[in-house]
Protein backbone atom coordinates (compact mmCIF):
# COMPACT_ATOMS: atom_id res chain seq x y z
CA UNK A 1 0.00 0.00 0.00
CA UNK A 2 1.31 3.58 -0.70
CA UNK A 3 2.11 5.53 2.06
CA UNK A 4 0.40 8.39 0.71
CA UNK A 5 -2.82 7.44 -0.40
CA UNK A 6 -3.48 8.25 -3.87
CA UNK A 7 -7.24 9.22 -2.76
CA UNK A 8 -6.58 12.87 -4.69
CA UNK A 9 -9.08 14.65 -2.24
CA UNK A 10 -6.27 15.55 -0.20
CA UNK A 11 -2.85 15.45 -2.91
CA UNK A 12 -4.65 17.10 -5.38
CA UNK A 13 -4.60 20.54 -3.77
CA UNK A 14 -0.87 22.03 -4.82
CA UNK A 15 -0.95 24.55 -1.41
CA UNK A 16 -0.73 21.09 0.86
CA UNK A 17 2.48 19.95 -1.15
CA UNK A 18 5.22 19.94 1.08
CA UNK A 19 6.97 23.50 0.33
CA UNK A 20 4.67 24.47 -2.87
CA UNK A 21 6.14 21.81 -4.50
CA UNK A 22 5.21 20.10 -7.04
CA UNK A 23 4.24 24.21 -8.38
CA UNK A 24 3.38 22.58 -12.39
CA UNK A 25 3.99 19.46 -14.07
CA UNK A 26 7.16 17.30 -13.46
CA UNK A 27 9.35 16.00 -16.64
CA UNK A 28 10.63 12.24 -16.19
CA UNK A 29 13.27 12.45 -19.26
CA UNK A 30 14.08 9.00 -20.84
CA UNK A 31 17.09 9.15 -22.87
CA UNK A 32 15.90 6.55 -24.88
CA UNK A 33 13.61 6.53 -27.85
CA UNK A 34 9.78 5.69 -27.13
CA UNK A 35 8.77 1.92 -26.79
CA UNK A 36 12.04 0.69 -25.02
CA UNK A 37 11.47 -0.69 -21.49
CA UNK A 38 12.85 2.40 -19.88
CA UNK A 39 10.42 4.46 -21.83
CA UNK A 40 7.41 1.99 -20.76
CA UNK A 41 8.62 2.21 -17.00
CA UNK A 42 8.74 5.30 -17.15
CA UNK A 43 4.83 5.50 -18.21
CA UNK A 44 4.20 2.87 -15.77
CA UNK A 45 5.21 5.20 -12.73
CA UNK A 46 3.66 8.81 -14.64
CA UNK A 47 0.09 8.33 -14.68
CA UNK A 48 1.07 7.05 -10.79
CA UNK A 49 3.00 10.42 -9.67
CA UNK A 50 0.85 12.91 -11.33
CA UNK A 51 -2.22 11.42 -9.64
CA UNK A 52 0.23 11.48 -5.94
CA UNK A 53 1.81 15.14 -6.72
CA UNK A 54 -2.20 16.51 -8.03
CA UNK A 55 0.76 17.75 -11.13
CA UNK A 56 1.05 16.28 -14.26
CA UNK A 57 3.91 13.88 -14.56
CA UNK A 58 5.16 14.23 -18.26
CA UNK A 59 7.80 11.41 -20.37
CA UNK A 60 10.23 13.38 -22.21
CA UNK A 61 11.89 10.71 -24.63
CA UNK A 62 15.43 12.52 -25.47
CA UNK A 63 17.58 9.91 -27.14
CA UNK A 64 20.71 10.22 -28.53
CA UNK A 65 24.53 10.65 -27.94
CA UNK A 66 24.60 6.55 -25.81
CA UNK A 67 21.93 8.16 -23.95
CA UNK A 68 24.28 11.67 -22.91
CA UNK A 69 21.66 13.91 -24.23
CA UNK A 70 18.61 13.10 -22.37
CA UNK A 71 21.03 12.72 -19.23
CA UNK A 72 22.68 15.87 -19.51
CA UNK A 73 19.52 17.31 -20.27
CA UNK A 74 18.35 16.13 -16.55
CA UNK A 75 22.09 17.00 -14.99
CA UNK A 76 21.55 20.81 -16.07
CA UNK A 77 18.22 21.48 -14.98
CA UNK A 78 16.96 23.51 -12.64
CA UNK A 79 17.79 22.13 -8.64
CA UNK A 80 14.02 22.73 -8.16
CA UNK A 81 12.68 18.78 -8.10
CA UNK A 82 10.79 19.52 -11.62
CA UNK A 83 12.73 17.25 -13.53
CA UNK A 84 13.66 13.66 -13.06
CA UNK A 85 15.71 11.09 -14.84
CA UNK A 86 14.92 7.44 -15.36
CA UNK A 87 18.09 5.77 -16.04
CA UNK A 88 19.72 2.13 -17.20
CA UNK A 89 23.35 1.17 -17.72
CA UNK A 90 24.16 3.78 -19.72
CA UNK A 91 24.45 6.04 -16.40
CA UNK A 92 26.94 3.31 -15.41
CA UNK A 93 29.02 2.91 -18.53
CA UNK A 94 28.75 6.88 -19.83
CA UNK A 95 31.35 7.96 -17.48
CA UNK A 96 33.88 5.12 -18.35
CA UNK A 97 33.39 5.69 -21.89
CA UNK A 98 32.83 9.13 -23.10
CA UNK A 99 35.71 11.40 -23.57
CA UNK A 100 33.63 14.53 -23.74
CA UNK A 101 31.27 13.66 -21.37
CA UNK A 102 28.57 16.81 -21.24
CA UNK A 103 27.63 16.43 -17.62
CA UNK A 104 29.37 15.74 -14.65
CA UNK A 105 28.11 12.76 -13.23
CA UNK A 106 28.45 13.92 -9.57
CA UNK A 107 25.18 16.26 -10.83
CA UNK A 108 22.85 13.95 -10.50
CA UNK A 109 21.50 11.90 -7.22
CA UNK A 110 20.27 8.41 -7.38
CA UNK A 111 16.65 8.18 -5.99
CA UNK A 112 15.37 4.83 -6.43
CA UNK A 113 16.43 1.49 -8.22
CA UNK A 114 13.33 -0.73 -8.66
CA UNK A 115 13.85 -3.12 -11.13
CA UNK A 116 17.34 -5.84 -12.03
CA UNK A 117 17.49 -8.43 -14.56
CA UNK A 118 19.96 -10.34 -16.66
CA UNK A 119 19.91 -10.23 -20.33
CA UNK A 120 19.37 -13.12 -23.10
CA UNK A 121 21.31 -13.47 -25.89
CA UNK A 122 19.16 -13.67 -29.02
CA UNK A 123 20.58 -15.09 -32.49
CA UNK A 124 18.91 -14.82 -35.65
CA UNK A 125 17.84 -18.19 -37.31
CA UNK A 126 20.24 -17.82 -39.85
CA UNK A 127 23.57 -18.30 -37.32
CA UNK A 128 23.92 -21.69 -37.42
CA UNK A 129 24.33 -22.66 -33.58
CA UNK A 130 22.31 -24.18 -31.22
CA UNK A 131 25.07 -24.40 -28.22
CA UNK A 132 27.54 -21.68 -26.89
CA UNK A 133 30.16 -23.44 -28.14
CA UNK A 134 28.95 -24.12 -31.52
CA UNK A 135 28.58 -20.40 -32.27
CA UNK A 136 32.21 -19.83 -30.49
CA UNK A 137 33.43 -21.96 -33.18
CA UNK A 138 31.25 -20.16 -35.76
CA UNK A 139 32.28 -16.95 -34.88
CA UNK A 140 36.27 -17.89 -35.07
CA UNK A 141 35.97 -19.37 -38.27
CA UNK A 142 33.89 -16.55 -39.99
CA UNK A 143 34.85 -13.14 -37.80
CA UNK A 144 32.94 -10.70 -37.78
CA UNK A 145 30.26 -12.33 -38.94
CA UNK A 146 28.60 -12.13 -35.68
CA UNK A 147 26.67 -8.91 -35.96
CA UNK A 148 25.65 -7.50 -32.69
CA UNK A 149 22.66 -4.71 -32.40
CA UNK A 150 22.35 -3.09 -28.97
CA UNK A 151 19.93 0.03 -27.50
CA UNK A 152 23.60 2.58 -28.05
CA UNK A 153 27.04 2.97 -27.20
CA UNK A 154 27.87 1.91 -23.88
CA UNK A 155 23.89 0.82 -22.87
CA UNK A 156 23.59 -3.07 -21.24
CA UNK A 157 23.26 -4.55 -24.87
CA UNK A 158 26.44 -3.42 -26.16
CA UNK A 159 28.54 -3.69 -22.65
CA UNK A 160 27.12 -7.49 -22.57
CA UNK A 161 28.54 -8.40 -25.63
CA UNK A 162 32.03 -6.49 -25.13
CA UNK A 163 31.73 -8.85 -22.58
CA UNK A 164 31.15 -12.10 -24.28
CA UNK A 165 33.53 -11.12 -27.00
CA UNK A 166 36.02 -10.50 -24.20
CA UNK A 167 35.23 -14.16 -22.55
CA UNK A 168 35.36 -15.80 -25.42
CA UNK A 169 38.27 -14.15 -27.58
CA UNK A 170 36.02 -13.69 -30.91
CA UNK A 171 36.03 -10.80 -33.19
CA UNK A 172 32.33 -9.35 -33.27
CA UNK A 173 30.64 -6.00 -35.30
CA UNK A 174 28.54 -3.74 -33.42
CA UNK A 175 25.73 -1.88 -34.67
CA UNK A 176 24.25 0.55 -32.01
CA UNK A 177 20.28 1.71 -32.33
CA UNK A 178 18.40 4.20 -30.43
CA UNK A 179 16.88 1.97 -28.03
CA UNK A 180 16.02 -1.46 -27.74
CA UNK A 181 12.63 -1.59 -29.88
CA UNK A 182 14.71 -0.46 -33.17
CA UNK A 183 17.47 -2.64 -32.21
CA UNK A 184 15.03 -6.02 -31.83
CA UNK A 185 13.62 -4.71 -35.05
CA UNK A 186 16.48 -4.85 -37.02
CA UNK A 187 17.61 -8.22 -35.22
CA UNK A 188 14.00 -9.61 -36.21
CA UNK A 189 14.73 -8.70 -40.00
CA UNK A 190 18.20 -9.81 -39.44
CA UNK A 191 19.93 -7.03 -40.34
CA UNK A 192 21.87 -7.40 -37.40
CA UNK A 193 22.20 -11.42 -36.27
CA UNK A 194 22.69 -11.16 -31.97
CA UNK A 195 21.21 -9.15 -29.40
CA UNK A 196 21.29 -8.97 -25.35
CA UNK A 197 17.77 -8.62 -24.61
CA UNK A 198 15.47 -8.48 -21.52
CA UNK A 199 13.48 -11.85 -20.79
CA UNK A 200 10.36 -10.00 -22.60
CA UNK A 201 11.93 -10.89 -26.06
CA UNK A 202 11.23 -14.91 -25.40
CA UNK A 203 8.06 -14.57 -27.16
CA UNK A 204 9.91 -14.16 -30.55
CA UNK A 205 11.98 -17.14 -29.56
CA UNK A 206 9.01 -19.25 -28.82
CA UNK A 207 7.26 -18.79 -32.34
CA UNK A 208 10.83 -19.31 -33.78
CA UNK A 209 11.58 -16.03 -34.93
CA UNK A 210 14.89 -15.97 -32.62
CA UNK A 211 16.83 -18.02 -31.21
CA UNK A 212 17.77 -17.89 -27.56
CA UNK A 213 21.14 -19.16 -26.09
CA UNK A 214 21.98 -17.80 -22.73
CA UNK A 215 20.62 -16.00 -20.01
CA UNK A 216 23.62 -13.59 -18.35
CA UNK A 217 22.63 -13.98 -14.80
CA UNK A 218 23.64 -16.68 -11.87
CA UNK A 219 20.40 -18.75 -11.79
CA UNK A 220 17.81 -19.57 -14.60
CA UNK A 221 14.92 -16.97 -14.85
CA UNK A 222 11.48 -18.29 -13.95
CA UNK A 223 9.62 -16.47 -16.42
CA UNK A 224 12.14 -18.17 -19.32
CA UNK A 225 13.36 -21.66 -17.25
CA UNK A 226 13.80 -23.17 -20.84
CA UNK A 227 17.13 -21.40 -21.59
CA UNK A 228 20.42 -22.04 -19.33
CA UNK A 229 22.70 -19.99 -17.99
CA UNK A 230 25.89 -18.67 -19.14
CA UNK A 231 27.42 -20.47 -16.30
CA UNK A 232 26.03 -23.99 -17.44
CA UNK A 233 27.92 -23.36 -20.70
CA UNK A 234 31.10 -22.36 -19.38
CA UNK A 235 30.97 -19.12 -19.11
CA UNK A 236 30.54 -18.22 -15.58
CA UNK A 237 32.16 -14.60 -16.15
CA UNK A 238 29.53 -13.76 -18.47
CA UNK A 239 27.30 -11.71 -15.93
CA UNK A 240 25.28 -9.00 -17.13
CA UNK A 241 22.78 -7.33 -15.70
CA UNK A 242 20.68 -4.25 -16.41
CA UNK A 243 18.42 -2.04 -13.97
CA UNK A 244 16.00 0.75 -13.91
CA UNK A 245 16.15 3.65 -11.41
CA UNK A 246 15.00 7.36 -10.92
CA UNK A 247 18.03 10.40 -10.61
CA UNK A 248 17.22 13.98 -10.03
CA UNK A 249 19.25 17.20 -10.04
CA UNK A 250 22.21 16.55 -7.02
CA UNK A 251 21.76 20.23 -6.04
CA UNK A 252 18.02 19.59 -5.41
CA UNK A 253 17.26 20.18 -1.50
CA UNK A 254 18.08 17.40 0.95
CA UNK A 255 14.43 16.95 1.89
CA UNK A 256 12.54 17.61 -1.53
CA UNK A 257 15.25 14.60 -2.74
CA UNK A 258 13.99 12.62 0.17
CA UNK A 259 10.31 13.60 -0.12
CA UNK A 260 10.56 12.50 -3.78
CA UNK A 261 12.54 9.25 -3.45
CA UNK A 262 10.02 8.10 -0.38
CA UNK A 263 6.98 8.44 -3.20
CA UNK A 264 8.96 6.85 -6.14
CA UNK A 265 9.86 4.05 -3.24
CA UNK A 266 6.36 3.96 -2.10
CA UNK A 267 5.07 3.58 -6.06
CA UNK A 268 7.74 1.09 -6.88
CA UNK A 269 6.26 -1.35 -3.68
CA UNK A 270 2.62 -1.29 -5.38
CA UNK A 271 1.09 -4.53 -6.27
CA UNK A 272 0.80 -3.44 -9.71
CA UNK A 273 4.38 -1.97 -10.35
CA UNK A 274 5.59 -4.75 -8.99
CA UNK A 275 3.45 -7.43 -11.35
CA UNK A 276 4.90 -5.12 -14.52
CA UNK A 277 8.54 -5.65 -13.40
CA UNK A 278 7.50 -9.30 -12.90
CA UNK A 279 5.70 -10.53 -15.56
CA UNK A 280 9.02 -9.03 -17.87
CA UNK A 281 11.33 -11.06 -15.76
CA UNK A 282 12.95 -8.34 -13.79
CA UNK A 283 13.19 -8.61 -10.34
CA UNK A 284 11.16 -6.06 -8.58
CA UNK A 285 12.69 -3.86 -5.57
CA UNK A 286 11.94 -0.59 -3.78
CA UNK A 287 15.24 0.87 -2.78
CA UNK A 288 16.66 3.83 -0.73
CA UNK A 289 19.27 6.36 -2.36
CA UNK A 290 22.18 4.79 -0.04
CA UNK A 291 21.22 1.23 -1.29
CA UNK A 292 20.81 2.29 -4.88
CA UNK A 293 24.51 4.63 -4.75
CA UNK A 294 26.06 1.71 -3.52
CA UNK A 295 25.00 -0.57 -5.94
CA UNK A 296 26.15 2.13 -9.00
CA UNK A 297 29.58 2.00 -7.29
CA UNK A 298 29.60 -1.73 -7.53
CA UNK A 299 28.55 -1.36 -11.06
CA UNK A 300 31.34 1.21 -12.37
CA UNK A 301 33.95 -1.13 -10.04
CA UNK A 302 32.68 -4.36 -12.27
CA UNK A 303 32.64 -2.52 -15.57
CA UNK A 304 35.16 -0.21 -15.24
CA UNK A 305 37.53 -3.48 -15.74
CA UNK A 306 35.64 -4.46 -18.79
CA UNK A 307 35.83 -1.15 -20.82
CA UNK A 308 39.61 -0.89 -19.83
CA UNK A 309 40.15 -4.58 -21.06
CA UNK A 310 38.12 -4.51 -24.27
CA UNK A 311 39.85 -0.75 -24.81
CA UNK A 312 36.15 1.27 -25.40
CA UNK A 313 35.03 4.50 -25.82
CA UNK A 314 32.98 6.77 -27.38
């Protein structure tokens, strides 16, 4: 149950938000392109906050530049607790990766992580292997033939399979979309021939459309028990994981970050949120901005070893 009812008698009159705030609508910017899971999460939790804040909560989709725009965009706006960011693994990798980056990462606070999940590597029909190590071989003997797509530079997609190349010593070409849904389109149409996907793409697998090797996480998923583990191939270092969490401005006051955090928290612990992040094979979670900061610095400890290895960058 939320901890602030949603019963808008009460939140629906802006003079009894706590300081005047929310004062007009509040922008969630995605810095993905529309019909990605971050985009859908982040329309999962809108319709949810404005009806909490009696403000509209807006998606701002603001792809681009392995997802720098749209997070700059939120980095540089006004401390005032108007504008939120609903990041993935780009927020992770960005730092490690870009050169130029346009924001400094130390201007933005995390809020609230509340959803994890490991990714499934897709092939195309036309790669012809049905184990790990009969596409290893594949791969050695043809390179580059593997063709990865991803959701951009430096998202989950294309760090998981820097990762796998990495693992597995095979050359690989990397095509980078903006988002996920153009990516899987392509992949689909096999333009491009692998993909790291979330467990949601199993239904293409299923009617035969793709083919699905390996799920990048320690145990089998429950909503796709049908495809084994990296690990059960021998690959045990082949453990990648993406997640879904709310930032804000850093410079945003101590308890307006709180205030905000304890509703995203309280929205994130519904029945209903929870059953989304579920029934896509995430695991659902609610947590604090001390649990969700630690977890980014275990993140850019893991990854930062990855991108130095593999020699990335954007």
């Amino acid at each position: 149950m939320l901890r602030r009812t949603l019963l808008g008698s009460l939140l629906a009159t802006p003079a009894l938000a706590q300081g005047g705030w929310p004062q007009r609508g509040v922008e969630i910017v995605v810095p993905y392109a529309a019909g990605g899971p971050t985009d859908r999460y982040a329309r999962e939790f809108a319709p949810r906050l404005s009806e909490l804040w009696g403000q509209p909560a807006v998606v701002a989709n603001k792809p681009g530049g392995a997802t720098a725009i749209g997070t700059a965009a939120a980095a540089h706006a006004p401390p005032d607790g108007h504008t939120l960011l609903l990041a993935s693994f780009g927020i992770v990798t960005n730092p490690l990766m870009l050169r130029n980056l346009p924001y400094d990462p130390a201007a933005l606070a995390p809020l609230c992580r509340f959803a994890l999940g490991g990714a499934v590597l897709y092939l195309h029909p036309s790669v012809p292997a049905r184990t790990l190590t009969e596409l290893v071989a594949w791969a050695k003997a043809n390179p580059g033939a593997l063709r990865f797509g991803s959701s951009g530079m430096g998202s989950s997609p294309h760090i998981s399979a820097e990762l796998f190349a990495w693992a597995t010593g095979i050359e690989m070409l990397h095509t980078p979309y903006r988002g996920s849904a153009p990516a899987l389109t392509d992949l689909l149409a096999g333009h491009v021939n692998a993909l790291f996907d979330s467990v949601t793409t199993m239904r293409f697998a299923r009617d035969g459309r793709l083919r699905a090797m390996a799920i990048a996480q320690p145990r089998r998923n429950a909503n796709a028990p049908e495809v084994p583990t990296m690990a059960e191939q021998g690959l045990p270092q082949v453990v990648a994981r993406t997640f879904y969490g709310f930032f804000c401005p850093a410079a945003v006051p101590a308890p307006l970050r709180e205030r905000i955090a304890g509703d995203l928290r309280d929205i994130a612990a519904s029945e209903p949120i929870q059953r989304a992040i579920r029934d896509d094979g995430l695991e659902a979670m609610a947590e604090t901005p001390a649990e969700f900061a630690a977890f980014l610095a275990e993140q850019h400890a893991l990854w930062s070893r990855v991108v130095r290895e593999r020699n990335l960058s954007l």
